[in-house]
C-alpha atoms as a PDB file:
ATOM      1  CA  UNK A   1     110.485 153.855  89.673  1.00  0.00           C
ATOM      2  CA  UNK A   2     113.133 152.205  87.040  1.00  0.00           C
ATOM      3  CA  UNK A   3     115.403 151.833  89.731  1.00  0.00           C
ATOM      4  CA  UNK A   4     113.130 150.230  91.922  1.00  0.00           C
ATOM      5  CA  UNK A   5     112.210 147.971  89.275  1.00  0.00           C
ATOM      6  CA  UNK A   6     115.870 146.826  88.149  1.00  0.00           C
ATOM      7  CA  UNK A   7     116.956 146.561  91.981  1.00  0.00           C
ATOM      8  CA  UNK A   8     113.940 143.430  92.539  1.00  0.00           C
ATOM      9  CA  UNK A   9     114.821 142.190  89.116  1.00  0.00           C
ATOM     10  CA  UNK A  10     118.457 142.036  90.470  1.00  0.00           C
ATOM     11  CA  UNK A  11     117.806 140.385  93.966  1.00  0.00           C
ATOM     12  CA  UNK A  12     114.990 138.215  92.172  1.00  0.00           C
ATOM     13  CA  UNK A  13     117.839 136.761  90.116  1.00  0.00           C
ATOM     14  CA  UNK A  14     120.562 136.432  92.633  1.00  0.00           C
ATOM     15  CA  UNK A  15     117.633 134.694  95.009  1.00  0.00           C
ATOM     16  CA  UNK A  16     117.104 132.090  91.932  1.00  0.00           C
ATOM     17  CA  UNK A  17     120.899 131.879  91.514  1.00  0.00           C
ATOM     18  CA  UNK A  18     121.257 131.009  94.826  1.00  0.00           C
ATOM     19  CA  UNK A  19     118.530 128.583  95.688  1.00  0.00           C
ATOM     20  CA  UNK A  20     119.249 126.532  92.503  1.00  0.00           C
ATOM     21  CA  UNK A  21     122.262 125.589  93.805  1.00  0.00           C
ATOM     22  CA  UNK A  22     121.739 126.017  97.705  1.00  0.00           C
ATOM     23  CA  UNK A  23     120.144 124.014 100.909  1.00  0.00           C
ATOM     24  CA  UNK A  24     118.628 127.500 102.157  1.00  0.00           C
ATOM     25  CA  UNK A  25     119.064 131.254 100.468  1.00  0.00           C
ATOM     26  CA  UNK A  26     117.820 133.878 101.887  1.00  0.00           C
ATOM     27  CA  UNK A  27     118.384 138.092 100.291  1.00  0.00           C
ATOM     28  CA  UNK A  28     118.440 140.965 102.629  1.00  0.00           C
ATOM     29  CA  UNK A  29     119.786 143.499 105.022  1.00  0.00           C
ATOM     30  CA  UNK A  30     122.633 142.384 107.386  1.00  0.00           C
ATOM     31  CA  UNK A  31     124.318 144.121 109.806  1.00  0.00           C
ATOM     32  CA  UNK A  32     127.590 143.726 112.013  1.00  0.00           C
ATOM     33  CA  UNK A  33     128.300 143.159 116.038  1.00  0.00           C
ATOM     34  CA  UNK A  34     131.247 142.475 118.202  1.00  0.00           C
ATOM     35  CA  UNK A  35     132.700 144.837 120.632  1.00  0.00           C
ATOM     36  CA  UNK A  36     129.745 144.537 123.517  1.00  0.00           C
ATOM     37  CA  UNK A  37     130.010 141.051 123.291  1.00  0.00           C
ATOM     38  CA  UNK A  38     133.754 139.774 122.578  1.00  0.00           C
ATOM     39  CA  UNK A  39     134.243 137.630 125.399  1.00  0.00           C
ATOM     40  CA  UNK A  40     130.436 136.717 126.617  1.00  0.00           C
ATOM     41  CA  UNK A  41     128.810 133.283 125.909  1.00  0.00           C
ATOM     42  CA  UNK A  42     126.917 133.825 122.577  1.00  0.00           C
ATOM     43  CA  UNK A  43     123.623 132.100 122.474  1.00  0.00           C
ATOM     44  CA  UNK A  44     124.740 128.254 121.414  1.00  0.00           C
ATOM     45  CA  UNK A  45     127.103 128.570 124.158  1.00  0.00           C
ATOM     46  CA  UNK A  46     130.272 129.533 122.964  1.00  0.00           C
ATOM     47  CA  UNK A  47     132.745 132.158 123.934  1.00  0.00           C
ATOM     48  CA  UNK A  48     131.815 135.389 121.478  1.00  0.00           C
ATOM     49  CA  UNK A  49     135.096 136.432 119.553  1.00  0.00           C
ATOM     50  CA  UNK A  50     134.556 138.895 117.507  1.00  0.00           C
ATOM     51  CA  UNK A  51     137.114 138.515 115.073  1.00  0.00           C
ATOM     52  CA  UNK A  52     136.321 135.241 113.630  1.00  0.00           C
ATOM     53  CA  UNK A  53     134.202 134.491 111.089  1.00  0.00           C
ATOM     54  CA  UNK A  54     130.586 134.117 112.802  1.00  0.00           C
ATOM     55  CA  UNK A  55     127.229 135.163 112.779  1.00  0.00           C
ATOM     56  CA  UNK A  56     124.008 135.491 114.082  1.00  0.00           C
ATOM     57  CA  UNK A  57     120.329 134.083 112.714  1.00  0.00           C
ATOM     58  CA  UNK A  58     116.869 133.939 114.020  1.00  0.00           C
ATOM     59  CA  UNK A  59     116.458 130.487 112.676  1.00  0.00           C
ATOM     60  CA  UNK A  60     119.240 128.271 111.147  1.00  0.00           C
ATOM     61  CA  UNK A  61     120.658 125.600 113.539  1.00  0.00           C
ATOM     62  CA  UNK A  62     123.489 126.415 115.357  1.00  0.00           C
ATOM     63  CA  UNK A  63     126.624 125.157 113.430  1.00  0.00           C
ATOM     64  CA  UNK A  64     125.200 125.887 109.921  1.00  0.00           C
ATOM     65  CA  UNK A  65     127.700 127.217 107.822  1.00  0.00           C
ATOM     66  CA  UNK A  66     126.439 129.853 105.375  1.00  0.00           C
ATOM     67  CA  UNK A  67     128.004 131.690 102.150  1.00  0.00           C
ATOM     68  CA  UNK A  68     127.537 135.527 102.882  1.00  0.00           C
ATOM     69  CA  UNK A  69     127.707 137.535  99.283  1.00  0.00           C
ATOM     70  CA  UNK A  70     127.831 141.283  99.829  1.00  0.00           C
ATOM     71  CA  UNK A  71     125.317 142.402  96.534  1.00  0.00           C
ATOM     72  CA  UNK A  72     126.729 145.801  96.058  1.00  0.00           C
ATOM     73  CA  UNK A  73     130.618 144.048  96.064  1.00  0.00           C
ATOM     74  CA  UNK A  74     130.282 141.090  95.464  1.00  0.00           C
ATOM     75  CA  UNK A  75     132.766 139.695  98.101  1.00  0.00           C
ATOM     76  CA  UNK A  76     132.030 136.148  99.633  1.00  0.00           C
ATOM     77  CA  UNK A  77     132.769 134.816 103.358  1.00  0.00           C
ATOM     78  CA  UNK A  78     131.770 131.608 104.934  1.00  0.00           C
ATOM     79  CA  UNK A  79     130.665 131.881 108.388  1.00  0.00           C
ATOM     80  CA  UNK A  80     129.107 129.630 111.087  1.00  0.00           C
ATOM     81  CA  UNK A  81     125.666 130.446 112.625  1.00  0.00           C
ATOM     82  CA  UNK A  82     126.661 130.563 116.751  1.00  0.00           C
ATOM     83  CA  UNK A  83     124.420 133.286 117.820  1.00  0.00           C
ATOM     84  CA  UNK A  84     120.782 134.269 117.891  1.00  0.00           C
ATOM     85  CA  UNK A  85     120.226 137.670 115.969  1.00  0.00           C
ATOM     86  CA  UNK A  86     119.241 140.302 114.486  1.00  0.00           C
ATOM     87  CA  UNK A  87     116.536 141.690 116.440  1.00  0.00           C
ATOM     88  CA  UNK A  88     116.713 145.030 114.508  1.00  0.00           C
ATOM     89  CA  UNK A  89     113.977 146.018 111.585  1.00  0.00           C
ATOM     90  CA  UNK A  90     113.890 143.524 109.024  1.00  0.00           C
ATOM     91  CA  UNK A  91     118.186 142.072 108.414  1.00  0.00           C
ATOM     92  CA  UNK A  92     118.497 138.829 108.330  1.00  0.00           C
ATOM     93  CA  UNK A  93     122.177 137.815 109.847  1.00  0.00           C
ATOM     94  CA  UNK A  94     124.028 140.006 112.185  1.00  0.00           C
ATOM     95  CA  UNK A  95     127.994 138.877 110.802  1.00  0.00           C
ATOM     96  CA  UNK A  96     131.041 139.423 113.681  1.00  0.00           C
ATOM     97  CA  UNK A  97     133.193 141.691 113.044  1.00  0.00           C
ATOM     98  CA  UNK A  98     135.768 139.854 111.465  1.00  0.00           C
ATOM     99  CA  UNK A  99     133.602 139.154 108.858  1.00  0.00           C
ATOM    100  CA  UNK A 100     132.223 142.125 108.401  1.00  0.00           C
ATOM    101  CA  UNK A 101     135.494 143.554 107.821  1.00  0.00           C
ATOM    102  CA  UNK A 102     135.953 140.648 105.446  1.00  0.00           C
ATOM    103  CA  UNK A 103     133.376 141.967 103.304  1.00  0.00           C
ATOM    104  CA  UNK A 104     134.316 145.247 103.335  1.00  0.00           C
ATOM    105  CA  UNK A 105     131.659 147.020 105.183  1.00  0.00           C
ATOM    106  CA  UNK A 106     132.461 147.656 108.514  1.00  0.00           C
ATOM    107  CA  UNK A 107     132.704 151.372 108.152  1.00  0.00           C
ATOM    108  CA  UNK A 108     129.270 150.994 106.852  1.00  0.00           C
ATOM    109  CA  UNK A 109     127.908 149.449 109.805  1.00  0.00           C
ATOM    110  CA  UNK A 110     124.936 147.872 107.631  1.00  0.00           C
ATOM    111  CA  UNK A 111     124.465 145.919 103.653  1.00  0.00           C
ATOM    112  CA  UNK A 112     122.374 144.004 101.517  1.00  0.00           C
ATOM    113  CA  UNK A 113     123.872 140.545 100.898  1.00  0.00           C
ATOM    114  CA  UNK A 114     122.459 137.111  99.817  1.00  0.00           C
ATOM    115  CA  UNK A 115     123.448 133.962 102.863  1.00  0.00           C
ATOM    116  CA  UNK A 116     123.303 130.304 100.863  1.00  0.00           C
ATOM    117  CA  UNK A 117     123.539 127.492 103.039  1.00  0.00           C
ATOM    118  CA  UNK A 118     125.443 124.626 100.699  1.00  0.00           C
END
């Protein structure tokens, strides 16, 4: 139960970090995507390449650029929102592959990170 309770202290924190300084913050699962769809229109309409630094969100406008902090490395990438997504359990950006990589968890396949819109 300690651990539970000093993992919500920890993303409590880095949520009030982030929104103090931040348009839009948001803590939680993300996951990666790009070989099925390099080369098909992504949902705002652009060609899908899945080695730059993109990603897909349910909500934020197309064009938003977002900070994406992995929490267990803390590694940063800025990506642009081009793509509707993810439609799996409860993540809340699906990142290209590119950025993934970027972060350091493609081999993972999924993270926890924090996304801050500045």
């Amino acid at each position: 139960m300690t651990k539970r309770i000093a993992i919500a202290a920890a993303s409590a924190a880095t949520i009030l970090a982030f929104s103090a300084s931040a348009a839009y913050a948001q803590c939680g699962g993300a996951s990666w995507y790009g070989p099925g769809f390099h080369g098909k229109t992504s949902a705002s309409g652009e060609v899908f390449n899945q080695n730059a630094m993109t990603a897909a969100h349910r909500t934020l406008p197309f064009g938003t650029k977002v900070e994406v902090t992995d929490q267990s490395t803390g590694k940063s990438v800025e990506v642009t929102i081009n793509d509707r997504g993810p439609f799996v359990g409860k993540r809340i950006i699906d990142l290209s592959k590119g950025a993934a990589a970027a972060l350091g968890f493609q081999n993972k396949g999924v993270t926890s990170v924090c996304i801050a819109q500045r």
